[in-house]
N, C-alpha and C. Protein backbone atom coordinates (compact mmCIF):
# COMPACT_ATOMS: atom_id res chain seq x y z
N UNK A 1 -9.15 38.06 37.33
CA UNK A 1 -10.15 37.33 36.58
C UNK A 1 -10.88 36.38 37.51
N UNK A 2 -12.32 35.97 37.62
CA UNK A 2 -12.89 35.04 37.80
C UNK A 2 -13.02 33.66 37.41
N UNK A 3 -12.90 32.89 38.04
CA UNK A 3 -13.63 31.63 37.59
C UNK A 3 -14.74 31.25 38.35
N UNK A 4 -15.75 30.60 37.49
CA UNK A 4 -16.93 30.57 38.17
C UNK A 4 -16.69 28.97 37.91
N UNK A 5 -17.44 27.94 39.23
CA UNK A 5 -17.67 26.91 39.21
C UNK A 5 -18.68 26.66 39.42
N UNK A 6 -19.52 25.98 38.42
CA UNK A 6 -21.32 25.67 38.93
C UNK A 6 -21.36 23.74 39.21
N UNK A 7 -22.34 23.70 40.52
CA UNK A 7 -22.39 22.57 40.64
C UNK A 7 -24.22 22.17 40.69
N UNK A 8 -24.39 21.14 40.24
CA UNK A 8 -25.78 20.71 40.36
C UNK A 8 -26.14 20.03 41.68
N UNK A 9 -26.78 20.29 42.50
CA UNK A 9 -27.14 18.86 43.72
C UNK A 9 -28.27 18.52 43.44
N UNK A 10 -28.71 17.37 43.17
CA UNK A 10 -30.33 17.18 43.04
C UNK A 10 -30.64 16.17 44.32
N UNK A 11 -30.15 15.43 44.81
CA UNK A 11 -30.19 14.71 46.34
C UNK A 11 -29.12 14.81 47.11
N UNK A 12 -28.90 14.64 48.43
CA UNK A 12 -28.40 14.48 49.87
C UNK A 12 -26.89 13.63 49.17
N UNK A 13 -27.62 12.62 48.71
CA UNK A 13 -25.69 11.56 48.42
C UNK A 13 -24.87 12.12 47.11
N UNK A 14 -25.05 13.73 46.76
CA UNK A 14 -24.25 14.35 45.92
C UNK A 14 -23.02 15.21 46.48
N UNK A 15 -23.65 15.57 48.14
CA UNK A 15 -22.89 15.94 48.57
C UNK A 15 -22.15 15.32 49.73
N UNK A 16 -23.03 14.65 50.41
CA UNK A 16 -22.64 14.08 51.39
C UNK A 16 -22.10 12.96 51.69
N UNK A 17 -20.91 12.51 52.17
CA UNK A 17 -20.17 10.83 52.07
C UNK A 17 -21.35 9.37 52.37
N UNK A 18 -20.86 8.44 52.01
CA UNK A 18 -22.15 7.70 51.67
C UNK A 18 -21.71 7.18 53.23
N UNK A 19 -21.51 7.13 53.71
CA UNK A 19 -21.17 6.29 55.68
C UNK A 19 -21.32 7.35 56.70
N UNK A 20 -20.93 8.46 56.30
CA UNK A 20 -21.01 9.44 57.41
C UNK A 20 -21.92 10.98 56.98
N UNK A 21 -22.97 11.46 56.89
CA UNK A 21 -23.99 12.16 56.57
C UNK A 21 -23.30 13.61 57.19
N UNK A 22 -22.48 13.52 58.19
CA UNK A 22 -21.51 14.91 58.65
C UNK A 22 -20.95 15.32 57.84
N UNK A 23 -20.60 14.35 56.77
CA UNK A 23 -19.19 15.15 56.07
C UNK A 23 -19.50 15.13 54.87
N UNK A 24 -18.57 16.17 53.62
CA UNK A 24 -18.81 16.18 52.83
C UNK A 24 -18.08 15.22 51.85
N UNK A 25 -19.04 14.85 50.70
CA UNK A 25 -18.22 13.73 50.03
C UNK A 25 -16.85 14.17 49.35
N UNK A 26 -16.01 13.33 49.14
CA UNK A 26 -14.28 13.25 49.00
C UNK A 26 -14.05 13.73 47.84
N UNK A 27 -15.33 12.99 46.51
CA UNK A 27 -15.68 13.11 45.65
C UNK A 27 -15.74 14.68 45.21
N UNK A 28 -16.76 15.29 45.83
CA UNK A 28 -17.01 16.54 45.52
C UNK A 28 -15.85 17.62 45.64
N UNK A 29 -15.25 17.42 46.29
CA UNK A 29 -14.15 18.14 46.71
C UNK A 29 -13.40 17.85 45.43
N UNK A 30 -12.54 16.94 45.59
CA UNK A 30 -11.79 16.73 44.39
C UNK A 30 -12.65 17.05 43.03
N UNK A 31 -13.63 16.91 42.32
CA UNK A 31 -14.21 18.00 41.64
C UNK A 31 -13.70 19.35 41.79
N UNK A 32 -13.94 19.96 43.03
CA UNK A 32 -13.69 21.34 42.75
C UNK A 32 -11.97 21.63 42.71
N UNK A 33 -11.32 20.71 43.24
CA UNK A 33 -9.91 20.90 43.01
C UNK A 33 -9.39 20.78 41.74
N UNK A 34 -10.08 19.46 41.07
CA UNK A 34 -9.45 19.95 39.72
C UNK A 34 -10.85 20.81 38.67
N UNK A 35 -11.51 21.35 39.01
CA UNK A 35 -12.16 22.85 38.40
C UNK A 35 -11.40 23.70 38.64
N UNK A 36 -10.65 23.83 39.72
CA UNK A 36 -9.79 25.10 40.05
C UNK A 36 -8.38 25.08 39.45
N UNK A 37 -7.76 23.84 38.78
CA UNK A 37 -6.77 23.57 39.16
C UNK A 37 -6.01 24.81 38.16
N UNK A 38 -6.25 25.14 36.84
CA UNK A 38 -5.79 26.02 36.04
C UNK A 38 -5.96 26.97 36.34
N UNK A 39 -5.25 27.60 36.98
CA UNK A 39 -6.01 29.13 37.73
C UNK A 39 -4.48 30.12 37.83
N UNK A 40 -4.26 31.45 37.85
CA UNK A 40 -3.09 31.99 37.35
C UNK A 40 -3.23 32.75 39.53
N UNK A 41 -2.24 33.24 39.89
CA UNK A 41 -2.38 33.41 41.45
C UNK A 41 -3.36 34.67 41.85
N UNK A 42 -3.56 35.61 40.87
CA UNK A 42 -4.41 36.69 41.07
C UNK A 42 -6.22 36.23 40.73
N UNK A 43 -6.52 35.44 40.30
CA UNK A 43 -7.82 34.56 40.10
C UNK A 43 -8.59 34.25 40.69
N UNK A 44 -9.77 35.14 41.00
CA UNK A 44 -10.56 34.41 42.19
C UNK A 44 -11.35 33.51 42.02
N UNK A 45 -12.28 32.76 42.67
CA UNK A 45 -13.40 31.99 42.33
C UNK A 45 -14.32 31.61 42.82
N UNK A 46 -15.82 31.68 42.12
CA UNK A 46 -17.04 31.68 42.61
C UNK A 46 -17.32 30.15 42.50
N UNK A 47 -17.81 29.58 43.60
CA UNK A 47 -18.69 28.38 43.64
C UNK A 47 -20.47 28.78 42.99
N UNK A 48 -21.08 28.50 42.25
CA UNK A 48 -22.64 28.30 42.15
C UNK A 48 -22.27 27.13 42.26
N UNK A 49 -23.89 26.98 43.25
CA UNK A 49 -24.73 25.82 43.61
C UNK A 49 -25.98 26.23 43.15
N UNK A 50 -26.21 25.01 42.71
CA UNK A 50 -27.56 24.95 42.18
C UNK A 50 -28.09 23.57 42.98
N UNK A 51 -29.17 24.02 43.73
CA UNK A 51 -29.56 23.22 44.98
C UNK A 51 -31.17 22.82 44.59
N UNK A 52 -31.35 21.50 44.79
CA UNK A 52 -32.98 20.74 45.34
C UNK A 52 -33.46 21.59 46.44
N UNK A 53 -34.68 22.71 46.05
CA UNK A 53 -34.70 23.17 47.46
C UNK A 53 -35.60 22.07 48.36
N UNK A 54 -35.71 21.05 47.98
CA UNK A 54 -36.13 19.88 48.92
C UNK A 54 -35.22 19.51 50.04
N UNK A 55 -33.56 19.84 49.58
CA UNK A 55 -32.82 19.47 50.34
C UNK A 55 -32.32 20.29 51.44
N UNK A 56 -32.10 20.22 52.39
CA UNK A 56 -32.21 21.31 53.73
C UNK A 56 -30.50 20.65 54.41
N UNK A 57 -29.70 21.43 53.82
CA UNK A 57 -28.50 21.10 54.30
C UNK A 57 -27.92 22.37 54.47
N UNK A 58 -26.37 22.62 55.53
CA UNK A 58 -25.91 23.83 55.45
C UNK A 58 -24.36 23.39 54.42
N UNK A 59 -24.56 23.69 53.35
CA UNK A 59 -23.32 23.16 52.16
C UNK A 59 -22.38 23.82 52.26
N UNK A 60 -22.65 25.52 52.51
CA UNK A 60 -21.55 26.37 52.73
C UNK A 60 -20.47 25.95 53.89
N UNK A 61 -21.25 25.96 54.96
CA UNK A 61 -20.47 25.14 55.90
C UNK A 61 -19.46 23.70 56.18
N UNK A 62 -20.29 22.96 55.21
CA UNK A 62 -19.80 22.04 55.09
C UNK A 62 -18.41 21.82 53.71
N UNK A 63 -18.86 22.78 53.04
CA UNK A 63 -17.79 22.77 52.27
C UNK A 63 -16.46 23.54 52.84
N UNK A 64 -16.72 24.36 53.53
CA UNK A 64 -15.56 25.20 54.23
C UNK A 64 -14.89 23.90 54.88
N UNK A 65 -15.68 23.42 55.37
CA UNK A 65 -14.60 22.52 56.55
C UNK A 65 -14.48 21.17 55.91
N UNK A 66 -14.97 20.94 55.10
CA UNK A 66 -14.36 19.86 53.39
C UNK A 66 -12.99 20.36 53.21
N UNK A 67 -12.71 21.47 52.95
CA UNK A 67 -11.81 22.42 52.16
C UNK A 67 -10.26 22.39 53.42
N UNK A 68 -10.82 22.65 54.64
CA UNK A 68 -9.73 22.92 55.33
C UNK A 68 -9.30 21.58 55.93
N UNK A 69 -9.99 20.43 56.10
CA UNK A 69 -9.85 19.23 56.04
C UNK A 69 -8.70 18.02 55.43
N UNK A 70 -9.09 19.06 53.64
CA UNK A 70 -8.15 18.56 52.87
C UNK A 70 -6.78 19.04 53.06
N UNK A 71 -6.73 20.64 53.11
CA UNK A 71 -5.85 21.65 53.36
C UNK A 71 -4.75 20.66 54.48
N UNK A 72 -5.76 20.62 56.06
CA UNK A 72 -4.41 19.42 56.68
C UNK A 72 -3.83 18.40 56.33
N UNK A 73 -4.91 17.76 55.57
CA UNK A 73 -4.00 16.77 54.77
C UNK A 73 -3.09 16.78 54.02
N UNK A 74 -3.08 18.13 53.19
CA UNK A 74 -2.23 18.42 52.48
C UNK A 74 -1.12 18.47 53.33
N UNK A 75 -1.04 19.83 54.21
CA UNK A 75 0.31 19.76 54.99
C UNK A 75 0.95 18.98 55.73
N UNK A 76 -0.25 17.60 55.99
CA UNK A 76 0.37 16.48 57.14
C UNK A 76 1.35 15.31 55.63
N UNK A 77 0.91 15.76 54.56
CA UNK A 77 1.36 14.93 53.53
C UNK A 77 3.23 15.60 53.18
N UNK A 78 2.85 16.65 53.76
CA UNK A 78 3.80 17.66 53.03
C UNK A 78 5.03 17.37 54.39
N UNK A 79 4.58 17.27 55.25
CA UNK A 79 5.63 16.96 56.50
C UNK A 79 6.20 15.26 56.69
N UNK A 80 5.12 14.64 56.00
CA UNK A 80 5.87 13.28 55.76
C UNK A 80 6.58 12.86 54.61
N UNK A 81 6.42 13.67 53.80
CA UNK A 81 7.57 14.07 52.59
C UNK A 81 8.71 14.36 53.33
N UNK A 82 8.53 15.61 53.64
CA UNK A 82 9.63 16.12 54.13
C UNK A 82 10.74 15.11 55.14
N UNK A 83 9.73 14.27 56.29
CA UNK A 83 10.53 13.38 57.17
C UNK A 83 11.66 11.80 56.41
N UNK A 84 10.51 11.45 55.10
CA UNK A 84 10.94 11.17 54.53
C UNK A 84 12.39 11.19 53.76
N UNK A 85 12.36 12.45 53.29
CA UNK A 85 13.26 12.96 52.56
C UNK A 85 15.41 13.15 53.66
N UNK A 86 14.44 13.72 54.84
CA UNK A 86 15.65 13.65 55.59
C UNK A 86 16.52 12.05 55.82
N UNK A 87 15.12 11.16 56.19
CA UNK A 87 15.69 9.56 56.08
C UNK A 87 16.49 9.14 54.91
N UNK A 88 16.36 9.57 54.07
CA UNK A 88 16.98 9.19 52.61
C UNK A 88 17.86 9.25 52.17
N UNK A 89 18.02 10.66 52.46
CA UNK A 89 19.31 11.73 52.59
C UNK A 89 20.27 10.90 53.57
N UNK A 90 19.94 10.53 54.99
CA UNK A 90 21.01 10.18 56.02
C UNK A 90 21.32 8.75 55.45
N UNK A 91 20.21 7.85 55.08
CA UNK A 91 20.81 6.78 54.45
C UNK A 91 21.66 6.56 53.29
N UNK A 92 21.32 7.46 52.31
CA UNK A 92 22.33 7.51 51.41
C UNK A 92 23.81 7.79 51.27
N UNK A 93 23.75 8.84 52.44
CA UNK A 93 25.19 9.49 53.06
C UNK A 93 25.89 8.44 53.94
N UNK A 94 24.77 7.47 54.80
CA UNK A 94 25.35 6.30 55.33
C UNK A 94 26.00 5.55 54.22
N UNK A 95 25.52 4.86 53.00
CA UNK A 95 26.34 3.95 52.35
C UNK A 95 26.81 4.45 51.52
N UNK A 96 27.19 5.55 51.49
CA UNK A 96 28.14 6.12 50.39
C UNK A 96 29.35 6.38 51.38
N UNK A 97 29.16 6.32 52.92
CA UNK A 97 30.26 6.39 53.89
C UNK A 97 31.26 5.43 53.95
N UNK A 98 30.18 3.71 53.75
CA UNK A 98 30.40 2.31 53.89
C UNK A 98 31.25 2.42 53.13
N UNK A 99 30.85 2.90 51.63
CA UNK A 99 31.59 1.75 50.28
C UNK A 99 33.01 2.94 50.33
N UNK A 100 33.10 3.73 50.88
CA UNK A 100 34.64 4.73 50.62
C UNK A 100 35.63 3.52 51.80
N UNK A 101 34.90 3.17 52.76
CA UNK A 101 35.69 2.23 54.12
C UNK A 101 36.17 1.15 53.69
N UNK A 102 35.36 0.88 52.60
CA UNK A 102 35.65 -0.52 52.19
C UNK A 102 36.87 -0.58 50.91
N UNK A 103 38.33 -1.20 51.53
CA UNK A 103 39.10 -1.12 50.29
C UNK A 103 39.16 -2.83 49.75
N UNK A 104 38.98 -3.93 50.65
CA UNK A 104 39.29 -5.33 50.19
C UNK A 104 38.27 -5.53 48.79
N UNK A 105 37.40 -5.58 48.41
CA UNK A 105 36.68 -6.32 47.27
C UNK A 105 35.87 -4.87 46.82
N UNK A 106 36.36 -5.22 45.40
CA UNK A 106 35.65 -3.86 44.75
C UNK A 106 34.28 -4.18 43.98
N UNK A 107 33.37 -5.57 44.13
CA UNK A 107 31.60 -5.49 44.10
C UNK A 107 31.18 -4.97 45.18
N UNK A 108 31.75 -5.25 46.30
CA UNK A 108 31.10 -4.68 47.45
C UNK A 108 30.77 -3.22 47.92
N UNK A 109 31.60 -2.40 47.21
CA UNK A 109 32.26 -1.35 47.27
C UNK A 109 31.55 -0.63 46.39
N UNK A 110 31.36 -1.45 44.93
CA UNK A 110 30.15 -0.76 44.08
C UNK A 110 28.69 -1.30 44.26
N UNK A 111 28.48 -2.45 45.01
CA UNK A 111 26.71 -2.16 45.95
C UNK A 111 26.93 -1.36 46.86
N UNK A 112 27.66 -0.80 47.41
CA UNK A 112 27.37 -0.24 48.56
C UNK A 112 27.09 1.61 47.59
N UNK A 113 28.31 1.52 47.06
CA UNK A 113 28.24 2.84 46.13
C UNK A 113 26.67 3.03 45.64
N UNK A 114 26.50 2.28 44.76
CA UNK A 114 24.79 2.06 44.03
C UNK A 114 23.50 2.84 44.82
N UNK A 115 23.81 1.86 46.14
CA UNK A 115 22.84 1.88 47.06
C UNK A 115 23.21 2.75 48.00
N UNK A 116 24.33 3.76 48.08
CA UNK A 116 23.92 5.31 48.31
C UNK A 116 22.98 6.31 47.81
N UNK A 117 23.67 5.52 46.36
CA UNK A 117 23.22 7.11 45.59
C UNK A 117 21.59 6.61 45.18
N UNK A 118 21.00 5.42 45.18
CA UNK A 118 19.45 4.85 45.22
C UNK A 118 18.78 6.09 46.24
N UNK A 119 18.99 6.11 47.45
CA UNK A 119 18.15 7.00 48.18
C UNK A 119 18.45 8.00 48.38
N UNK A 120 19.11 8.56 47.77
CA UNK A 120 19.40 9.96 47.23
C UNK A 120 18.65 10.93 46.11
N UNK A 121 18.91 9.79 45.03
CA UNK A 121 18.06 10.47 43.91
C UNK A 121 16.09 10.26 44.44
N UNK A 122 16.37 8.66 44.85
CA UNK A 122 14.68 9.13 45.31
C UNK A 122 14.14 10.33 46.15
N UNK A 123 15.24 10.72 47.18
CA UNK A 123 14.83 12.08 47.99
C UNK A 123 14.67 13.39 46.87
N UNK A 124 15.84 13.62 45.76
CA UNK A 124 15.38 14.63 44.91
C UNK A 124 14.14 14.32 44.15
N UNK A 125 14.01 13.33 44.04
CA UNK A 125 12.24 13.06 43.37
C UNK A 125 11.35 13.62 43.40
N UNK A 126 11.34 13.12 45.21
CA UNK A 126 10.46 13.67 46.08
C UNK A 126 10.41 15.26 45.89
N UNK A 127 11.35 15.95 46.44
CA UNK A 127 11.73 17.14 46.60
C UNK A 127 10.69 18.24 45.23
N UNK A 128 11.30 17.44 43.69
CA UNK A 128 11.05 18.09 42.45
C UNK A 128 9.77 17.83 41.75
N UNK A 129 9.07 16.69 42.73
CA UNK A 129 7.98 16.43 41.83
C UNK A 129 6.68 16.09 42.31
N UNK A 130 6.68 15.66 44.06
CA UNK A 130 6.20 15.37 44.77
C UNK A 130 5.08 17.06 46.01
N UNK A 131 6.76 17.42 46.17
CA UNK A 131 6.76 18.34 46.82
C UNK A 131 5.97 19.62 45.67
N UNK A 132 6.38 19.81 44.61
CA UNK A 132 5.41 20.80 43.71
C UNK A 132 3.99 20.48 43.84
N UNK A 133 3.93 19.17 43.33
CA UNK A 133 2.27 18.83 43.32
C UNK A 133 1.13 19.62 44.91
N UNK A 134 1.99 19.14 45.78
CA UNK A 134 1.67 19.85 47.03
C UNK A 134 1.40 21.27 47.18
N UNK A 135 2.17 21.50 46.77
CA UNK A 135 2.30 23.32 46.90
C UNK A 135 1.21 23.90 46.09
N UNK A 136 1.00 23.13 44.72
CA UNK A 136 -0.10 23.53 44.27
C UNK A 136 -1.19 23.59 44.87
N UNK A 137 -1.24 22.30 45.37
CA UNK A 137 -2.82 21.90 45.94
C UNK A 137 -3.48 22.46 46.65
N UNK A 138 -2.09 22.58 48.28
CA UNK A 138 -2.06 23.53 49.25
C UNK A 138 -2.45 25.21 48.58
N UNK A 139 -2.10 25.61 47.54
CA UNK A 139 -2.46 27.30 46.52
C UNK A 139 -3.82 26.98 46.10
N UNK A 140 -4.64 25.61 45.72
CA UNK A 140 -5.89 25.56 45.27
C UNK A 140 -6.81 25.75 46.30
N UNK A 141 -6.35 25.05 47.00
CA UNK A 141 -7.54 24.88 48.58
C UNK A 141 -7.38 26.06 48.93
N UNK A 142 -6.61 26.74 49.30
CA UNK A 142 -6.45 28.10 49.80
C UNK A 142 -7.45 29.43 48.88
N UNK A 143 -7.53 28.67 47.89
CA UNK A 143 -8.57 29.65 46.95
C UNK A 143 -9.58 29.32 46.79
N UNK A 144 -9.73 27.89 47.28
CA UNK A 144 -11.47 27.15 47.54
C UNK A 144 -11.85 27.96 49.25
N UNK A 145 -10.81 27.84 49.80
CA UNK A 145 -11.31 28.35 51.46
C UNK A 145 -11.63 29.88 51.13
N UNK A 146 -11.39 30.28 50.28
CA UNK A 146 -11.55 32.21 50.27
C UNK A 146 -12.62 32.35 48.94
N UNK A 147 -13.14 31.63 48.62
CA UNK A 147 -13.96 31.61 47.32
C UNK A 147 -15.54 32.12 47.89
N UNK A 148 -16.12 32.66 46.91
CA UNK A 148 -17.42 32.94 46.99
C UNK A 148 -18.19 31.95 46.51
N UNK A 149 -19.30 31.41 47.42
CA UNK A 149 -20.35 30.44 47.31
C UNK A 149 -21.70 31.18 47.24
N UNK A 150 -22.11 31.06 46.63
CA UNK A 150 -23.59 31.44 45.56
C UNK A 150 -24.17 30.45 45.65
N UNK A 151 -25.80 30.15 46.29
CA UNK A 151 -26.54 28.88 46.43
C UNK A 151 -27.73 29.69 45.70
N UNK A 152 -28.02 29.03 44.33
CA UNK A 152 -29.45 29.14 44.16
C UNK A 152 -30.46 27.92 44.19
């Protein structure tokens, strides 16, 4: 199945970031990410543009490299999750090491317990709720980078 996405440009600052005229706005993008976002994995999708032909820009281009832009971000987001997640993990395993060592006073023994299992469950967080959102995103962009763009 198709999805078609139509966009209007009627001036230059619809598409383009308001400081840097190279790039495409942040804005627009995220538009088309969540236009795409309901999409089943066999789904392709058409960009229409509907363009000012006053305006003399190359959009196709610029949206490609909008698209793969985000795409690194995605995965540089997805690897600091991940680095994250290992820190969390070793700290949690650290004070859940502490409070078993510790037999004299048993508050100490249950902060230390507590505050194992604190950065633990935050690493499965990450893992179940963080890490999905990603994967999606990383599956949307990947279908914005392979999408058909139609400029009328």
């Amino acid at each position: 199945m198709e999805k078609l996405i139509e966009i209007d440009i009627n001036n230059k600052s619809d598409v383009l970031e308001k400081y840097n005229n190279s790039k495409i706005s942040k804005e627009l993008i995220e538009y088309l990410i969540n236009e795409a976002n309901f999409l089943y994995k066999k789904d392709t999708i058409i960009i229409k543009i509907n363009i000012n032909p006053k305006i003399n820009l190359d959009i196709v281009n610029l949206l490609n490299a909008g698209f793969t832009k985000e795409y690194l971000c995605t995965i540089k987001s997805h690897l600091k999750n991940n680095i994250l997640q290992i820190i969390l993990f070793f700290l949690g395993i650290f004070f859940l090491f502490l409070s078993t060592q510790i037999n004299s006073s048993d508050i100490w023994k249950e902060i230390l317990l507590i505050g194992g299992w604190v950065p633990i469950w935050e690493m499965i967080d990450l893992e179940l709720f963080n890490d999905f959102r990603g994967r999606k995103r990383k599956r949307i962009l990947q279908k914005l980078m392979n999408s058909q763009i139609i400029i009328n």
